[in-house]
C-alpha atoms as a PDB file:
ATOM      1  CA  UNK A   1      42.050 -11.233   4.090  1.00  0.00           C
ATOM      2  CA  UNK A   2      45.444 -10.380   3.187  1.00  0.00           C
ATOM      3  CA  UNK A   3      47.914 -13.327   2.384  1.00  0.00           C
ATOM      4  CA  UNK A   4      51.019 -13.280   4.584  1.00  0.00           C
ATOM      5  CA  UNK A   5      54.400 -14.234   3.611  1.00  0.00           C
ATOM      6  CA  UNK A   6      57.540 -14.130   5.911  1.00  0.00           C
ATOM      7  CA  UNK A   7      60.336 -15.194   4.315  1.00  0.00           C
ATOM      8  CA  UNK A   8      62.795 -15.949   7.655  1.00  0.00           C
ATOM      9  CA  UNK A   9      66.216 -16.210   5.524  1.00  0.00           C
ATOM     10  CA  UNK A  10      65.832 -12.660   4.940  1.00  0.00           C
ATOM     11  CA  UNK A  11      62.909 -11.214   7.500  1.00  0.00           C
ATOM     12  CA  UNK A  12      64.627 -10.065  11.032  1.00  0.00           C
ATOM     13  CA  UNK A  13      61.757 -11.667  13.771  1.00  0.00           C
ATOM     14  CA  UNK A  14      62.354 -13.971  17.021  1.00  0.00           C
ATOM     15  CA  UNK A  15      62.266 -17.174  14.623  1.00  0.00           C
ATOM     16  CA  UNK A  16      64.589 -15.842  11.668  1.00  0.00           C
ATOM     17  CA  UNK A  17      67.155 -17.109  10.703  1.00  0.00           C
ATOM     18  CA  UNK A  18      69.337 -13.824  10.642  1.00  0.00           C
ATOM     19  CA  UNK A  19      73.077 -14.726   9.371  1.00  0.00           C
ATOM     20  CA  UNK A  20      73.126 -18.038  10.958  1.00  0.00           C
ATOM     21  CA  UNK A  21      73.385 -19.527   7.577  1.00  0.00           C
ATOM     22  CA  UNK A  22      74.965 -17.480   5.791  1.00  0.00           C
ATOM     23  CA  UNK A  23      77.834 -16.272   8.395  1.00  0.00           C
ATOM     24  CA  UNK A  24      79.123 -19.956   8.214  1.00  0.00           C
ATOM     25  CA  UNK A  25      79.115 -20.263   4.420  1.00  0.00           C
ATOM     26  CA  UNK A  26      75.876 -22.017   4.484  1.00  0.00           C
ATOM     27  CA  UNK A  27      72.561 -21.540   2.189  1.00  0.00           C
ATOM     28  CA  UNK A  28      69.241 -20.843   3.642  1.00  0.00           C
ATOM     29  CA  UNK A  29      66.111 -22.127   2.914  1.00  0.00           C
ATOM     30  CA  UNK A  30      62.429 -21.464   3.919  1.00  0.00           C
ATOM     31  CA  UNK A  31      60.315 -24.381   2.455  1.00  0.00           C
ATOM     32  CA  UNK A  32      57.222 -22.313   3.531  1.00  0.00           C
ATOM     33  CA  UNK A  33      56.988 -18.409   3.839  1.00  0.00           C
ATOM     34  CA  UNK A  34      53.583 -18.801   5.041  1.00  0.00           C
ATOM     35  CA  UNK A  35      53.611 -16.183   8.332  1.00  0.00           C
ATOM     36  CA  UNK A  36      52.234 -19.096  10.222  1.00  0.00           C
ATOM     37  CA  UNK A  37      54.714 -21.242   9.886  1.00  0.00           C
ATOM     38  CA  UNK A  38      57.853 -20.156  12.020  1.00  0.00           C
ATOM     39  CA  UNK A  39      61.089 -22.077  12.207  1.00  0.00           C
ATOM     40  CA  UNK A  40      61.054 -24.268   9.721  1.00  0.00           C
ATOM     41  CA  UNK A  41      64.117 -22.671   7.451  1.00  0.00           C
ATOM     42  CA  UNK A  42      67.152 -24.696   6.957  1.00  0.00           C
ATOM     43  CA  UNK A  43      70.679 -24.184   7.004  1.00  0.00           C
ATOM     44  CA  UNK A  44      72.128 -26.394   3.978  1.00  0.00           C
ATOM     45  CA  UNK A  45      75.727 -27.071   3.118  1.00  0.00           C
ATOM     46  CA  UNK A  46      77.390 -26.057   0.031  1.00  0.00           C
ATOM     47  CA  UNK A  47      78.216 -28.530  -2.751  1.00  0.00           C
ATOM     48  CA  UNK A  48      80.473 -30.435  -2.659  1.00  0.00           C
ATOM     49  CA  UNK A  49      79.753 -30.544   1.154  1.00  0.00           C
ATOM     50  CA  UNK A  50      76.477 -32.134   2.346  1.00  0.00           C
ATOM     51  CA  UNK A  51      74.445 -31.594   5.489  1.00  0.00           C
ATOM     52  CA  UNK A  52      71.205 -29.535   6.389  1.00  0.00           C
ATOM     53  CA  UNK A  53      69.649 -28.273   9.319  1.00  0.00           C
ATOM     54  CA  UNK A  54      66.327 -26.857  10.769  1.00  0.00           C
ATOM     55  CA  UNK A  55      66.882 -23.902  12.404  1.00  0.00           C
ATOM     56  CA  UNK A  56      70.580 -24.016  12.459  1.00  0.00           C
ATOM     57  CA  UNK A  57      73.789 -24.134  11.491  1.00  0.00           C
ATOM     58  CA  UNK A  58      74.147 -27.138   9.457  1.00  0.00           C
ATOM     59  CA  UNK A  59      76.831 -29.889   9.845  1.00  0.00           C
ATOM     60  CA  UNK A  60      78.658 -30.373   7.219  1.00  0.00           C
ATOM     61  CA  UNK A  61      80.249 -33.506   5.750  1.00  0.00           C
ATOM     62  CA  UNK A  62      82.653 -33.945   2.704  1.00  0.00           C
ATOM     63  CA  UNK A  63      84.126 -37.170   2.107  1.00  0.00           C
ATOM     64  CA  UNK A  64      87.577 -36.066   0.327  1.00  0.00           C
ATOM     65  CA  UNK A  65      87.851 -39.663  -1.235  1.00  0.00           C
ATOM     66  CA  UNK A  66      84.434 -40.006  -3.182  1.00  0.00           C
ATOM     67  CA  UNK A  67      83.480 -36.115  -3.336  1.00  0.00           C
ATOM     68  CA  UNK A  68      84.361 -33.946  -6.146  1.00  0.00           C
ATOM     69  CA  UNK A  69      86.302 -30.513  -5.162  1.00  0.00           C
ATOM     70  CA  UNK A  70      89.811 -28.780  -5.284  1.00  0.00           C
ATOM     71  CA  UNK A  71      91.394 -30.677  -2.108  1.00  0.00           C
ATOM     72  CA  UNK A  72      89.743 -33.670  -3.049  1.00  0.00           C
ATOM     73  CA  UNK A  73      91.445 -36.873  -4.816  1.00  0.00           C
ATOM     74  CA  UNK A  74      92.083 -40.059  -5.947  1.00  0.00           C
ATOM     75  CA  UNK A  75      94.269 -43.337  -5.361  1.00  0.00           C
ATOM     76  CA  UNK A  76      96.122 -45.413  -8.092  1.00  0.00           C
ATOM     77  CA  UNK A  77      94.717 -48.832  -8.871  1.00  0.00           C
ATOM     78  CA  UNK A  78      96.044 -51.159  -5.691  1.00  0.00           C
ATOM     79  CA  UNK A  79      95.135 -48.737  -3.063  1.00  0.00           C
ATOM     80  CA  UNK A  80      92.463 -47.206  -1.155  1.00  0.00           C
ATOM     81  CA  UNK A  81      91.769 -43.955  -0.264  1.00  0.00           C
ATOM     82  CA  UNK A  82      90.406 -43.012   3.206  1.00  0.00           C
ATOM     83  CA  UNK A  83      89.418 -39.512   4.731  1.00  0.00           C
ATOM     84  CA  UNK A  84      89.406 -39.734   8.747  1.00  0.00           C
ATOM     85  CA  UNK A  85      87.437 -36.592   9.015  1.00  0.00           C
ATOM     86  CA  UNK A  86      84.656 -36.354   6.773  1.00  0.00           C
ATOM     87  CA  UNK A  87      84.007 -32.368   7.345  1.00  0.00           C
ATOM     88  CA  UNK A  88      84.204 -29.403   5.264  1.00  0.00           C
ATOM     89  CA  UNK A  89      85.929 -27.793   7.669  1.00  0.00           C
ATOM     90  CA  UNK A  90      89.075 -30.609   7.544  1.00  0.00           C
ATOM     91  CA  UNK A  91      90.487 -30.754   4.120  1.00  0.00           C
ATOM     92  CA  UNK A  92      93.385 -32.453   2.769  1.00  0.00           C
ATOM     93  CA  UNK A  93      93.732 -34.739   5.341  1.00  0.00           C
ATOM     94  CA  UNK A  94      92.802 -37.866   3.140  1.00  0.00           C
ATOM     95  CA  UNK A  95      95.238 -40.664   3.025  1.00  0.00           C
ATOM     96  CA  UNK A  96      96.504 -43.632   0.419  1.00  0.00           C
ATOM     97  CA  UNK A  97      97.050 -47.117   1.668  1.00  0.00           C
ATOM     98  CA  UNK A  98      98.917 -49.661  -0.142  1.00  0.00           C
ATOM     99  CA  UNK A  99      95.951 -53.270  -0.218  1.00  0.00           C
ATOM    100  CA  UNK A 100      97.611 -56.064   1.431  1.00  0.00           C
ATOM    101  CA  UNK A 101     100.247 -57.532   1.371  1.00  0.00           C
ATOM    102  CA  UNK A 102     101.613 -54.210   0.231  1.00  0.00           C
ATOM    103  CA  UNK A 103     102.904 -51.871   2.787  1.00  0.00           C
ATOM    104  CA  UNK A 104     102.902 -47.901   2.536  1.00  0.00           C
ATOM    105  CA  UNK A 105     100.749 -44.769   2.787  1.00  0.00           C
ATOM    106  CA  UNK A 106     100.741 -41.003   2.072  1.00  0.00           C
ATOM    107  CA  UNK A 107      98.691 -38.201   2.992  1.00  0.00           C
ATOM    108  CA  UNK A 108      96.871 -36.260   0.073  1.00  0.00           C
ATOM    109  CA  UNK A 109      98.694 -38.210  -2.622  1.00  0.00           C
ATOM    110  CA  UNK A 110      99.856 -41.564  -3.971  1.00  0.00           C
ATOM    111  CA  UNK A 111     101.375 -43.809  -1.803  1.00  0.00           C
ATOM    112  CA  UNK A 112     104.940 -45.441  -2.526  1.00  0.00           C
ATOM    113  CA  UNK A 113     103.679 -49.446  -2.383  1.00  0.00           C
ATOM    114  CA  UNK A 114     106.578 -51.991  -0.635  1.00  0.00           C
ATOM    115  CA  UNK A 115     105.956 -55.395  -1.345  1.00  0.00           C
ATOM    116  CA  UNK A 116     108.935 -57.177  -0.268  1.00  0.00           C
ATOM    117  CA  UNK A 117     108.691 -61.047  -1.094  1.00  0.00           C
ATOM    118  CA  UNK A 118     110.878 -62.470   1.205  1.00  0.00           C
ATOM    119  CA  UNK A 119     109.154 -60.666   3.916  1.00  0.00           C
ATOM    120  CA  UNK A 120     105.337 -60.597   3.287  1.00  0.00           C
ATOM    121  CA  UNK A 121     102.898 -63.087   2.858  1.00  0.00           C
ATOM    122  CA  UNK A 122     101.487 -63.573  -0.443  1.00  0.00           C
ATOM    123  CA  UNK A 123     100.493 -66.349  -3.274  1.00  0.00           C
ATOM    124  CA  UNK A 124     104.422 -65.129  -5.133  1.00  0.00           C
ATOM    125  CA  UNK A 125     106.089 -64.881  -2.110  1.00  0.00           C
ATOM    126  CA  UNK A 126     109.095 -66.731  -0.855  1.00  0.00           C
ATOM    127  CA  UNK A 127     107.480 -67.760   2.445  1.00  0.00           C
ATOM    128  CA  UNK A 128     110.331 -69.706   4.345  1.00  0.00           C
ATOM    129  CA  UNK A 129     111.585 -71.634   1.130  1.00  0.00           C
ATOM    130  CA  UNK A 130     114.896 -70.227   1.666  1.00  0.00           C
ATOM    131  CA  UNK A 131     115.341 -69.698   5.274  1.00  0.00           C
ATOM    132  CA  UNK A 132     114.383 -73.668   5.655  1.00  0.00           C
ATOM    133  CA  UNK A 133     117.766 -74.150   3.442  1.00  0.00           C
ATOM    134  CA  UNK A 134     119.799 -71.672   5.404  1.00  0.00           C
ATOM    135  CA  UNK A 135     119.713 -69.680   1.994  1.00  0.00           C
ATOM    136  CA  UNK A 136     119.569 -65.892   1.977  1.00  0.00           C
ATOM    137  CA  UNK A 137     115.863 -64.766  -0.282  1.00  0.00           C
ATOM    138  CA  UNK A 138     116.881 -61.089  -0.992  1.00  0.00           C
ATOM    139  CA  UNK A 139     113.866 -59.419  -3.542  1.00  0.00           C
ATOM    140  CA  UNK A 140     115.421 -56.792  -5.619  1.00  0.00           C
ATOM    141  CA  UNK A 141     112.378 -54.982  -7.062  1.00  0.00           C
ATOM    142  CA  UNK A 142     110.153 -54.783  -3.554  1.00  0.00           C
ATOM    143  CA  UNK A 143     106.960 -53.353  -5.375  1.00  0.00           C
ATOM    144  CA  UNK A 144     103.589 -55.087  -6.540  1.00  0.00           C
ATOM    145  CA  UNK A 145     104.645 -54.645  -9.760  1.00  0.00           C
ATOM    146  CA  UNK A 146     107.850 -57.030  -9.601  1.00  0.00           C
ATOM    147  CA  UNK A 147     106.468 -60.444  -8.514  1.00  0.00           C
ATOM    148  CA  UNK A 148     108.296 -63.859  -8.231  1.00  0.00           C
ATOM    149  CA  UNK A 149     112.021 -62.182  -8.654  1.00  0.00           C
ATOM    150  CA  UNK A 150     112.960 -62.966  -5.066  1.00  0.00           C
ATOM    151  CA  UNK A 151     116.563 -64.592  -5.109  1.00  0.00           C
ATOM    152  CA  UNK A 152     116.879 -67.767  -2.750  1.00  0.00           C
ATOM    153  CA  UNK A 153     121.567 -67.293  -2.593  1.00  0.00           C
ATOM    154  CA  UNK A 154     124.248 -70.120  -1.596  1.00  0.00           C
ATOM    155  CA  UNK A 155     125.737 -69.380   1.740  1.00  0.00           C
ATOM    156  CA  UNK A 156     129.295 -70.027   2.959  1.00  0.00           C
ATOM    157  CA  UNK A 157     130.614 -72.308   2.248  1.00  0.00           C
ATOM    158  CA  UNK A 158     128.360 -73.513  -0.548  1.00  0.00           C
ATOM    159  CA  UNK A 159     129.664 -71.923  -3.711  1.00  0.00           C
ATOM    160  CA  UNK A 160     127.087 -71.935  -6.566  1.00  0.00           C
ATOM    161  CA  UNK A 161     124.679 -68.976  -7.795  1.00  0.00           C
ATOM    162  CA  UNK A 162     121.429 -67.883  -6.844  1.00  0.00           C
ATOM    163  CA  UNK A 163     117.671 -69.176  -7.977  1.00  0.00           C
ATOM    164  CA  UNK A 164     115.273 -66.764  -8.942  1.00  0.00           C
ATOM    165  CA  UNK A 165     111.739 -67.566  -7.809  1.00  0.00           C
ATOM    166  CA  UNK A 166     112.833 -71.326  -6.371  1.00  0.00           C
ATOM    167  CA  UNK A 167     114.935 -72.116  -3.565  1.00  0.00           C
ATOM    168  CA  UNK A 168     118.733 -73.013  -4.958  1.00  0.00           C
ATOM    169  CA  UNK A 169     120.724 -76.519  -4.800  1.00  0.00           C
ATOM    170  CA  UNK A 170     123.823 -75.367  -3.320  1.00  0.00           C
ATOM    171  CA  UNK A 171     127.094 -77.470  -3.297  1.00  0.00           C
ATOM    172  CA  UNK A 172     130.862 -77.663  -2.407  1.00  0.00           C
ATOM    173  CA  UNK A 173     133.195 -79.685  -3.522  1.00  0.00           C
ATOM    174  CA  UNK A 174     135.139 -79.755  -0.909  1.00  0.00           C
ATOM    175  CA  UNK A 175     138.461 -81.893  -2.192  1.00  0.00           C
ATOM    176  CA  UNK A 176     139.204 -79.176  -4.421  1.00  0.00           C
ATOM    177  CA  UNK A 177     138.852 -76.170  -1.265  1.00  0.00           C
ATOM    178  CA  UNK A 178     141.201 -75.616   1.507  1.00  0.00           C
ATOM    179  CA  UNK A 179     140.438 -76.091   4.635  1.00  0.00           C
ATOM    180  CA  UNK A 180     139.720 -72.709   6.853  1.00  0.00           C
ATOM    181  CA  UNK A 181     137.232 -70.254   8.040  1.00  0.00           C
ATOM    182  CA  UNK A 182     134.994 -70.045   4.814  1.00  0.00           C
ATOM    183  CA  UNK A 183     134.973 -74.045   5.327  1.00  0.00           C
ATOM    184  CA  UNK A 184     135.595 -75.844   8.252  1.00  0.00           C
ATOM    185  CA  UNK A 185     134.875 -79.100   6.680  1.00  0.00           C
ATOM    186  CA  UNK A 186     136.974 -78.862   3.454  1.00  0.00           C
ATOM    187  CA  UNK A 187     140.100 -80.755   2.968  1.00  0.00           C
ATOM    188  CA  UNK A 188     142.110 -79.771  -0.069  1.00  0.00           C
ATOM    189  CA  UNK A 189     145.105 -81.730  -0.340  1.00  0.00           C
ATOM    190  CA  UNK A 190     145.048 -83.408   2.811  1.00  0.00           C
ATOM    191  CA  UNK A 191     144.089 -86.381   0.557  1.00  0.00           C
ATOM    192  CA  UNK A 192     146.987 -85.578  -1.608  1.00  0.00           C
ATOM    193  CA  UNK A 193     150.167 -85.492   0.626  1.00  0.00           C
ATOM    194  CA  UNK A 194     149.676 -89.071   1.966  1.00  0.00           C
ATOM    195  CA  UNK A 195     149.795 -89.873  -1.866  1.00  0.00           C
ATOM    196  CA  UNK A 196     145.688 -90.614  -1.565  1.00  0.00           C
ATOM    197  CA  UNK A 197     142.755 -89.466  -4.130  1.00  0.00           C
ATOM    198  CA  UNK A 198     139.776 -87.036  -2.469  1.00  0.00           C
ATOM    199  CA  UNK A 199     136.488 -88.290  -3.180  1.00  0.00           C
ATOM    200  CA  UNK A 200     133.498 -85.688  -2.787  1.00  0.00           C
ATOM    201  CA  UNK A 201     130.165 -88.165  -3.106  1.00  0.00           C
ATOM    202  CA  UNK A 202     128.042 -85.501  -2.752  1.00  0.00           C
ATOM    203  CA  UNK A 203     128.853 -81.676  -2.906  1.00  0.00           C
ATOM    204  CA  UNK A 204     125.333 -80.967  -0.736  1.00  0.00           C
ATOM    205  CA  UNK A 205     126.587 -82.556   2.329  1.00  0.00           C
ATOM    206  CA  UNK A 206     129.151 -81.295   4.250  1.00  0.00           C
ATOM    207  CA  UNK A 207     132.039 -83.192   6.155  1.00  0.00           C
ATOM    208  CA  UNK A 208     131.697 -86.761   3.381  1.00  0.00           C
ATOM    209  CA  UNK A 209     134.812 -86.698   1.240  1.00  0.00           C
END
């Protein structure tokens, strides 16, 4: 007896494929062409996509993050890339998000990274150092890349600098600063026109000379 063969990715019968593959961009394949054996063709996904059916139309899944392909891509070092649809038919949709405690994200590219340090919570970060001291922290390079340059300032009516990193020691003397709305608590010359010296013990408390 004769042997056979029916290929159904290309025969036209009840159990062939006929286009289902193919009309959706898909390969066909029939592991066995034996006439006997009906319906067992597959519908399989083309690279970089993966996915196969039997007897249908495949579903098919590319991860934009870890696949290789024209829409696909990459993150820098310090984030991670994530793809919330995972299909070959939803491309470019895969995002970059700044790791903790960086803030920031972008869609299809490198994400701008924030990492303000008198905001977030990290091993460099201010924390509440300066608002403990009623000291303004301001951080004037807010990336990962600038670390332990927050700026702990003197408020009114304290009048030294600014500590970089560390909270500041802020002080007045407040014999030699007139009394008024910077300073409440000062008393410049008061001392002076009852023919008196102004003592300032210490220029970190207020309200002592």
């Amino acid at each position: 007896p004769a042997l056979c063969e029916l290929d159904e990715c290309i025969s036209t019968c009840s159990s062939c494929a006929e286009g289902t593959c193919t009309s959706v961009g898909q390969d066909c394949a029939d592991p066995n062409t034996d006439s006997e054996t009906l319906g067992d063709w597959t519908c399989k996904c083309k690279a970089p996509a993966v996915g196969e059916e039997q007897a249908a139309a495949a579903a098919c899944g590319l991860d934009e993050c870890t696949s290789t392909c024209a829409t696909c891509g990459t993150c820098p070092a310090g984030q991670t890339c994530a793809d919330p649809v995972p299909d070959a038919g939803s491309l470019s949709d895969w995002t970059c998000t700044c790791d903790s405690p960086a803030v920031g994200d972008a869609k299809a590219q490198g994400a701008v990274c924030i990492l303000d340090e008198c905001v977030a919570t990290c091993g460099t970060c201010a924390g509440t150092n300066c608002t403990d001291l009623n000291q303004p922290c301001e951080d004037p390079n807010p990336t990962p890349g600038g670390l332990r340059d927050w700026v702990c300032s003197c408020s009114p009516p304290f009048q030294t600098g600014s500590g970089v990193g560390n909270v500041q020691r802020c002080e007045i003397d407040e014999c030699a600063v007139q009394q008024g709305a910077s300073c409440q608590s000062c008393g410049q010359g008061k001392c002076e026109a009852k023919g008196q010296t102004c003592i300032d013990p210490d220029p970190v408390e207020l309200g002592d000379w």
